[in-house]
N, C-alpha and C. Protein backbone atom coordinates (compact mmCIF):
# COMPACT_ATOMS: atom_id res chain seq x y z
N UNK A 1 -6.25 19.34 -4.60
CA UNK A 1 -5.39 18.40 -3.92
C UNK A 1 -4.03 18.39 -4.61
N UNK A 2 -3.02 19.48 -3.86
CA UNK A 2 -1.82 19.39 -4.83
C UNK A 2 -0.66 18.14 -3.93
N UNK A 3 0.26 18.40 -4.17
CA UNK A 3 1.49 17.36 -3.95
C UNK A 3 1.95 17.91 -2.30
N UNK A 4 2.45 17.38 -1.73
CA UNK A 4 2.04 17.13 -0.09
C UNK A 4 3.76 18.42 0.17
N UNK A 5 4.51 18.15 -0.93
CA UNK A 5 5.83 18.80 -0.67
C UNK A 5 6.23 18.94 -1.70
N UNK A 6 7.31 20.33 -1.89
CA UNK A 6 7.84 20.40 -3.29
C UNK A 6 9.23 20.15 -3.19
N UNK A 7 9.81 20.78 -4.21
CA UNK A 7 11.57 20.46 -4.46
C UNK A 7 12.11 21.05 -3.00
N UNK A 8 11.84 22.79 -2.98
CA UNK A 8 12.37 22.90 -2.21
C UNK A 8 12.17 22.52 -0.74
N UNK A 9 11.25 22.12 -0.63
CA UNK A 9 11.14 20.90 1.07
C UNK A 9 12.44 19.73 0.57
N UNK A 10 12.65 19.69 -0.28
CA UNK A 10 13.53 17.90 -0.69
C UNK A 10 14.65 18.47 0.08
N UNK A 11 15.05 19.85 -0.16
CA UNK A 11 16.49 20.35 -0.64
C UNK A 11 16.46 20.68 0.33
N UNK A 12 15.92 21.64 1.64
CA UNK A 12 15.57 22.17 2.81
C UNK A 12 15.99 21.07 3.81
N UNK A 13 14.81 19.95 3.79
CA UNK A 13 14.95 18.78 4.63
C UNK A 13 15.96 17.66 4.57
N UNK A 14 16.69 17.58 3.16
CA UNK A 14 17.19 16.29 2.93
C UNK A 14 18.62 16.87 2.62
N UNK A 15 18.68 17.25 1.20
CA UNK A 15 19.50 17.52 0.81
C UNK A 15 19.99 18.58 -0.96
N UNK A 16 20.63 19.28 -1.06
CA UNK A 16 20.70 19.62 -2.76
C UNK A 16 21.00 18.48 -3.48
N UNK A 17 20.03 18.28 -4.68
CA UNK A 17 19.82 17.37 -6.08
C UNK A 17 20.40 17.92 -6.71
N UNK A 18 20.91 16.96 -7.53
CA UNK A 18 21.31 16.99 -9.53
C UNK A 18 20.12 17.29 -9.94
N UNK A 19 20.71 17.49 -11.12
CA UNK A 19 19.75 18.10 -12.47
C UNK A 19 18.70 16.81 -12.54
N UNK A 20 19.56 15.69 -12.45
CA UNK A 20 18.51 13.74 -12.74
C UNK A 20 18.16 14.21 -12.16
N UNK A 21 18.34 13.68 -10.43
CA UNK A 21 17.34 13.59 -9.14
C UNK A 21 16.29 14.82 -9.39
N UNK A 22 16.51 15.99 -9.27
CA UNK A 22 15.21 16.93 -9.67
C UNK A 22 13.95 16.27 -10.41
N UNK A 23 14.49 15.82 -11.41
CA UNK A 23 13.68 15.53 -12.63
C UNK A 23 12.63 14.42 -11.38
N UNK A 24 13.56 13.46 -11.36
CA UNK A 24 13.03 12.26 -10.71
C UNK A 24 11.86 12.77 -9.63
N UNK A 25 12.55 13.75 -8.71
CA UNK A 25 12.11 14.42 -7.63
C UNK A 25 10.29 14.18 -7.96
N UNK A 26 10.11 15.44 -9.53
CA UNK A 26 9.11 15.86 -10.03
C UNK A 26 8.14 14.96 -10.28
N UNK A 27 8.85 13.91 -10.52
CA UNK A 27 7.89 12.55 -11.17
C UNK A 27 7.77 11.80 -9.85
N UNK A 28 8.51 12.09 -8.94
CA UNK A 28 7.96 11.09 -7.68
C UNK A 28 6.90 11.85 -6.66
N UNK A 29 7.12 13.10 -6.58
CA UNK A 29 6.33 14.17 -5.83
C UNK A 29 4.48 13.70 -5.77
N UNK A 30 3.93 13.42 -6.93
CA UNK A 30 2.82 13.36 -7.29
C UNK A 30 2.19 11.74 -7.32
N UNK A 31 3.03 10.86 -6.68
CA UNK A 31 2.82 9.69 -6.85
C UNK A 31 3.02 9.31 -5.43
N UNK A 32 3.80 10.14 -4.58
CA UNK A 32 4.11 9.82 -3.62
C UNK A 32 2.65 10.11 -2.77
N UNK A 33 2.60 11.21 -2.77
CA UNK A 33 1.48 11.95 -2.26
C UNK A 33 -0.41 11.15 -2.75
N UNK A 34 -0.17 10.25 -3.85
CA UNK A 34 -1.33 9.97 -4.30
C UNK A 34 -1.32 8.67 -3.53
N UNK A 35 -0.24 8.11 -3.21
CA UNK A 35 -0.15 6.58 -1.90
C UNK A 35 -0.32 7.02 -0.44
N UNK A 36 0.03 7.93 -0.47
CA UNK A 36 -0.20 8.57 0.98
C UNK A 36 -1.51 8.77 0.91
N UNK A 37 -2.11 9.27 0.34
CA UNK A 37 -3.97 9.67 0.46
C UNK A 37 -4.30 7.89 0.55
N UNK A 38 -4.05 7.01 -0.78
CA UNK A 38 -4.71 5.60 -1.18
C UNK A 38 -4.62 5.10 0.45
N UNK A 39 -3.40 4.95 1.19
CA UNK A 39 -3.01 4.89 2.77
C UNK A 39 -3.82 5.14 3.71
N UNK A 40 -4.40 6.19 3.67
CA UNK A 40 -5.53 7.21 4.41
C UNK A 40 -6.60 6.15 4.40
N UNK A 41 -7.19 6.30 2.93
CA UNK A 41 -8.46 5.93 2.34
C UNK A 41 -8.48 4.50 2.94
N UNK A 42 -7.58 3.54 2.81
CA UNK A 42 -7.65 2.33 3.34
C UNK A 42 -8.39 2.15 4.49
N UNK A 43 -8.14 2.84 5.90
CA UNK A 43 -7.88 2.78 6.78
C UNK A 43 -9.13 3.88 7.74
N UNK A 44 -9.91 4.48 6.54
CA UNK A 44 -11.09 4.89 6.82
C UNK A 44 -10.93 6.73 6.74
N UNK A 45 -9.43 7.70 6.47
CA UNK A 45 -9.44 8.61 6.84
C UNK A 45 -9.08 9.26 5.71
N UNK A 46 -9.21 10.25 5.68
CA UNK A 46 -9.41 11.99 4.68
C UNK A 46 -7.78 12.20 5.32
N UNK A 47 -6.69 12.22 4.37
CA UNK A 47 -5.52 12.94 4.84
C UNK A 47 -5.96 14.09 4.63
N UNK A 48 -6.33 15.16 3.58
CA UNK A 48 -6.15 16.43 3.40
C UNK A 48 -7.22 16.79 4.41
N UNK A 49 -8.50 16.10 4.60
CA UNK A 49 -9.08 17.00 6.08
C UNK A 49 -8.48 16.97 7.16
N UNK A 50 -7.72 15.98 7.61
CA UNK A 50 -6.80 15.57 8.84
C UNK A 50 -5.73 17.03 9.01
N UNK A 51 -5.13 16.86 7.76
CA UNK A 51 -4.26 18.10 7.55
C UNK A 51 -5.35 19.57 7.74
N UNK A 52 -5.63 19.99 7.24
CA UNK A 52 -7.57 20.57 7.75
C UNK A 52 -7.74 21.34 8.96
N UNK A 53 -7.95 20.09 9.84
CA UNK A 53 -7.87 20.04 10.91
C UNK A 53 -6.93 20.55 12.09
N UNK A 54 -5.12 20.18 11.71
CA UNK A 54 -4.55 20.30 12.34
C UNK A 54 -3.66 21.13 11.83
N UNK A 55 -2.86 22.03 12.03
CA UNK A 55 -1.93 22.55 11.15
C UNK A 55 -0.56 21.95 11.33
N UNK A 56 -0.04 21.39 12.17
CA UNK A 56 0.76 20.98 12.63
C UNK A 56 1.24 19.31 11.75
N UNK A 57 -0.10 19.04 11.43
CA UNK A 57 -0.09 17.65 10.67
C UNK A 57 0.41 17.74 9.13
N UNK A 58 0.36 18.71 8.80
CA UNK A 58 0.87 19.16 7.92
C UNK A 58 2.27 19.30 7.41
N UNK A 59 3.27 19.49 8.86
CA UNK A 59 4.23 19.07 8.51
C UNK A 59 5.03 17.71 8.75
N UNK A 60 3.93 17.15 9.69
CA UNK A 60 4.42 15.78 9.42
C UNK A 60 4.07 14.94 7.81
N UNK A 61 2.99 15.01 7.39
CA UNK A 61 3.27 14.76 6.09
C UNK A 61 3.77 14.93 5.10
N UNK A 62 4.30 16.99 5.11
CA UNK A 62 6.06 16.86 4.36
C UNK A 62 6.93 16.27 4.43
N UNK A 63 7.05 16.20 5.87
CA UNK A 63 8.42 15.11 6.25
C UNK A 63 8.38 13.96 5.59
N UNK A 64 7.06 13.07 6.28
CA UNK A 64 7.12 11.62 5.62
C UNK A 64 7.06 11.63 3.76
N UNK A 65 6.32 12.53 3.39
CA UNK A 65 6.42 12.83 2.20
C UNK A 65 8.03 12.92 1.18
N UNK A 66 8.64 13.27 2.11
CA UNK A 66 10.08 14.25 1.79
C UNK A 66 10.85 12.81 2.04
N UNK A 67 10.50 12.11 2.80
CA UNK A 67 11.48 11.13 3.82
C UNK A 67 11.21 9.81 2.33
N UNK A 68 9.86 9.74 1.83
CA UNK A 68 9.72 9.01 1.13
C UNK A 68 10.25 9.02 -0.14
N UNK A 69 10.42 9.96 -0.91
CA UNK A 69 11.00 10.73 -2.01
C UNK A 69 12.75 10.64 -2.15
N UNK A 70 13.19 11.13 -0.79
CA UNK A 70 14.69 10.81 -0.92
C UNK A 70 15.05 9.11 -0.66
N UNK A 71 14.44 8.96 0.00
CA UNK A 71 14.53 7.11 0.12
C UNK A 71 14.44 6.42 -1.71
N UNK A 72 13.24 6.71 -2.53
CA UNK A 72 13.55 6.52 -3.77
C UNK A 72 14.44 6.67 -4.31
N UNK A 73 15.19 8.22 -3.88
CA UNK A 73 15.79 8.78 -4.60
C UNK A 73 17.32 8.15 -4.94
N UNK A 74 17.73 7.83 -3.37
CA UNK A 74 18.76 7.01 -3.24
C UNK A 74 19.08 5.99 -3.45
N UNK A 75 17.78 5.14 -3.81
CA UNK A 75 17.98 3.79 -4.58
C UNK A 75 18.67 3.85 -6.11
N UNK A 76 19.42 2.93 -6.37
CA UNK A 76 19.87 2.66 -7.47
C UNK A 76 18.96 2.26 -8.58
N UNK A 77 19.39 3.18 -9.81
CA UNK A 77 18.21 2.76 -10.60
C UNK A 77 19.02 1.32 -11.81
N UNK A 78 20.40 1.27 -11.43
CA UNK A 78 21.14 0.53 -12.72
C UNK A 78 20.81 -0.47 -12.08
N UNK A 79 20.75 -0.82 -11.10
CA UNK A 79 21.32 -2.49 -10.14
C UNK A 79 20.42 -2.72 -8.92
N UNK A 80 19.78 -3.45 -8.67
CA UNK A 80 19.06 -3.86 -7.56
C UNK A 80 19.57 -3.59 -6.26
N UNK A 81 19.16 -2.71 -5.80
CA UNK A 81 19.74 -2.19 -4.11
C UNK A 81 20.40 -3.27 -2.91
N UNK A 82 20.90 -3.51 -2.13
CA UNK A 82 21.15 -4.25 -1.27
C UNK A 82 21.46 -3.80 0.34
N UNK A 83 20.86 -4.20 1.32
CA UNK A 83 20.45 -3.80 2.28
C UNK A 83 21.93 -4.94 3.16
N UNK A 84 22.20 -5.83 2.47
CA UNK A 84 23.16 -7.22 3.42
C UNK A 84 23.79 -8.06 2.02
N UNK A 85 25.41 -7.81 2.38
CA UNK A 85 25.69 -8.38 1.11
C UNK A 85 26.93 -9.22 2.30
N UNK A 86 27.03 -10.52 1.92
CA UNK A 86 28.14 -11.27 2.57
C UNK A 86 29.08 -12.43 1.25
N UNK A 87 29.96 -12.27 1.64
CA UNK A 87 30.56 -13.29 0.63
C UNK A 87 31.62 -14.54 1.15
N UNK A 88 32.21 -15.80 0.74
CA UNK A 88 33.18 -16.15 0.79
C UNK A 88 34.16 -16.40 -0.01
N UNK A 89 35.03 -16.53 0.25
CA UNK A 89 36.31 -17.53 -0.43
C UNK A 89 36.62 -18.55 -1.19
N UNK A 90 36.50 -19.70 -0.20
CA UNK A 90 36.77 -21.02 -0.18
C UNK A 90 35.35 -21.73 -1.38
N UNK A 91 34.40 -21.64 -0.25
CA UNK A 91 33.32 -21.83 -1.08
C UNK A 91 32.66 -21.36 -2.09
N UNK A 92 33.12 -20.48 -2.74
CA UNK A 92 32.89 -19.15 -3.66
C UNK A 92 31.30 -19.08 -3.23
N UNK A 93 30.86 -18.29 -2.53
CA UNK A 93 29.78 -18.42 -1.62
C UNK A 93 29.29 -17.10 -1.78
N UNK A 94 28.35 -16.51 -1.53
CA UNK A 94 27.65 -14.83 -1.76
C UNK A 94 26.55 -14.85 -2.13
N UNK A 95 25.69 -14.36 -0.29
CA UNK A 95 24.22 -14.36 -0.68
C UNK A 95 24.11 -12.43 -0.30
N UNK A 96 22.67 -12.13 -0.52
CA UNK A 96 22.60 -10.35 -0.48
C UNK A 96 21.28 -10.66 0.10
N UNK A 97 20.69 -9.32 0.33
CA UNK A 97 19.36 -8.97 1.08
C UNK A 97 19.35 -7.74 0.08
N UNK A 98 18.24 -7.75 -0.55
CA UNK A 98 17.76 -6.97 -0.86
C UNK A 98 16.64 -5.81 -0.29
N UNK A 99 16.94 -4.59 -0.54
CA UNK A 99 16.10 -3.63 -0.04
C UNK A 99 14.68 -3.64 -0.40
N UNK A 100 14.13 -3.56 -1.71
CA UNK A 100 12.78 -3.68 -2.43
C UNK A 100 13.07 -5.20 -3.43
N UNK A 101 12.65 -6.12 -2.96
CA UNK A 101 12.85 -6.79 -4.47
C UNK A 101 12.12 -6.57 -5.47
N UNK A 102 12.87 -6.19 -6.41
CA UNK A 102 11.53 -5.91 -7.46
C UNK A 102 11.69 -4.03 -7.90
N UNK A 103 12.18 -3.46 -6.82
CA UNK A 103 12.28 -2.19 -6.65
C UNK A 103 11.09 -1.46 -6.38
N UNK A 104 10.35 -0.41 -7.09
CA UNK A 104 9.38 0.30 -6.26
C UNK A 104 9.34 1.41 -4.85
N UNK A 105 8.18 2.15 -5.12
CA UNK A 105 8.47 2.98 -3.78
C UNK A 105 7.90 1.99 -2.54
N UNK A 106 7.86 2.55 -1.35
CA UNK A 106 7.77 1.85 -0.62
C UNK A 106 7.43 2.86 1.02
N UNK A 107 6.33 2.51 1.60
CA UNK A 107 6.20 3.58 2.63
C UNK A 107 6.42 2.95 3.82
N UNK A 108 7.18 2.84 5.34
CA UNK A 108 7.48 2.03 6.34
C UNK A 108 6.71 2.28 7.11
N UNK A 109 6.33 0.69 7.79
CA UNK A 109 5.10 1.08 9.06
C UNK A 109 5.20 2.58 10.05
N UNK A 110 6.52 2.42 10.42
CA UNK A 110 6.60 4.01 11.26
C UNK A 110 6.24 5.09 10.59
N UNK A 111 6.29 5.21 9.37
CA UNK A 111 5.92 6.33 8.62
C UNK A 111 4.50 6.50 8.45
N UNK A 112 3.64 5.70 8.22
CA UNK A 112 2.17 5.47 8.65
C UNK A 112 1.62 5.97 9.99
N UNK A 113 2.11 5.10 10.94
CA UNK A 113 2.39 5.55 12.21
C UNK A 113 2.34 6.97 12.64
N UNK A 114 3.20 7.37 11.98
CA UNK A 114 3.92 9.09 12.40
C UNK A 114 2.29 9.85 11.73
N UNK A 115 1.85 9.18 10.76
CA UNK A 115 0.63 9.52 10.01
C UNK A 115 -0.60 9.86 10.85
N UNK A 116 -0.58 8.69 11.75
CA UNK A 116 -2.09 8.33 12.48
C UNK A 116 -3.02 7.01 11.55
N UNK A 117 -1.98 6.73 10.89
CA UNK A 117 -2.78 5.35 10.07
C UNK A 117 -2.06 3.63 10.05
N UNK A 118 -1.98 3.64 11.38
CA UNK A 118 -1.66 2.62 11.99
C UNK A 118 -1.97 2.32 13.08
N UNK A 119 -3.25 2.88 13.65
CA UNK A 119 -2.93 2.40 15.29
C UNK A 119 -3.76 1.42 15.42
N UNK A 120 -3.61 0.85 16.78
CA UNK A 120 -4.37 -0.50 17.07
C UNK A 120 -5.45 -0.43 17.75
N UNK A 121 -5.92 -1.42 17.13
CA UNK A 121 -7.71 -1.31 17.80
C UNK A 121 -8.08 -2.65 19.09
N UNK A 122 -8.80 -2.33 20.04
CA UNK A 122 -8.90 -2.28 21.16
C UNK A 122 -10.65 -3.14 21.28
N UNK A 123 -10.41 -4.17 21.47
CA UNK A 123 -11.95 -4.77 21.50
C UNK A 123 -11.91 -5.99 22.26
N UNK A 124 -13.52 -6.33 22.99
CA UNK A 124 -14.05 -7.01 23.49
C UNK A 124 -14.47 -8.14 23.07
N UNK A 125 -14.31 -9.93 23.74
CA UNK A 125 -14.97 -10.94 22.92
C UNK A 125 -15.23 -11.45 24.47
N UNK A 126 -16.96 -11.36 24.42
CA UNK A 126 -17.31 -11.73 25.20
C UNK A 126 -18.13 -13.24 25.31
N UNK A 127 -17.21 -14.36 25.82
CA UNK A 127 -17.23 -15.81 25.78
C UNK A 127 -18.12 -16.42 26.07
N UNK A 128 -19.07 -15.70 27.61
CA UNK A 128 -19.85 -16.01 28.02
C UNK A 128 -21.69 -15.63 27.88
N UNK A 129 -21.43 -15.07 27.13
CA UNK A 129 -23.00 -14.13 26.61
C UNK A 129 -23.05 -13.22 27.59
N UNK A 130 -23.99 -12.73 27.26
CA UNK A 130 -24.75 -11.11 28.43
C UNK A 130 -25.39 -11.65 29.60
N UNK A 131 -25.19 -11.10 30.71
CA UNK A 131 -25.72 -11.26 32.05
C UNK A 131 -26.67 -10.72 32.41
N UNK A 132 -27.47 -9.74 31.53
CA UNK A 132 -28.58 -8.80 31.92
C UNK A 132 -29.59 -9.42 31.89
């Protein structure tokens, strides 16, 4: 069970890294990929048989893999990220939205989704008992 994508998927799909980001790259590659399986497992399913199975699934989990990695990557590691920053004047006023509070990686429902480990389940509650 190796790492779902390497550098050069980062650099292919996303973009060319620094010498840091590489590094980072390396240390996120193997962690990323070990939440993506924990993801699976939750939810009752084998990513690497899924992948197995399909060949095609395979590159959707580079992607999300890849998609997850540069999303880290781009976070700030000096200063807490901000997603909504507003300020005033008068009132010396300035609230922010933060992206992760706390920081951390982080995987988005659509990205699950794109997975096959999100869909909705479909059931019966029958009020009146059985008629047979």
């Amino acid at each position: 069970m190796g790492d779902f994508a390497n550098l050069q998927d980062i650099i292919l799909l996303w973009r060319p890294m620094t010498a840091d980001e590489e590094d980072r790259a390396k240390a996120l590659l193997p962690v990323v990929s070990a939440i993506l399986r924990a993801e699976a497992a939750k939810v009752g399913k084998n990513l690497d048989a899924m992948i197995a199975a399909d060949h095609g699934m395979e590159q959707v989990v580079r992607s999300v893999t890849v998609d997850v990695v540069s999303r880290a990557l781009m976070t700030s590691t000096d200063q807490e990220p901000m997603t909504q920053m507003t300020q005033s004047a008068g009132g010396y006023s300035a609230t922010g939205t933060f992206l992760v509070p706390g920081g951390g990686l982080f995987i988005k429902k659509a990205e699950l989704a794109r997975l096959g480990l999100r869909r909705q389940r479909m059931g019966v509650i029958d009020f009146y008992g059985s008629t047979d």
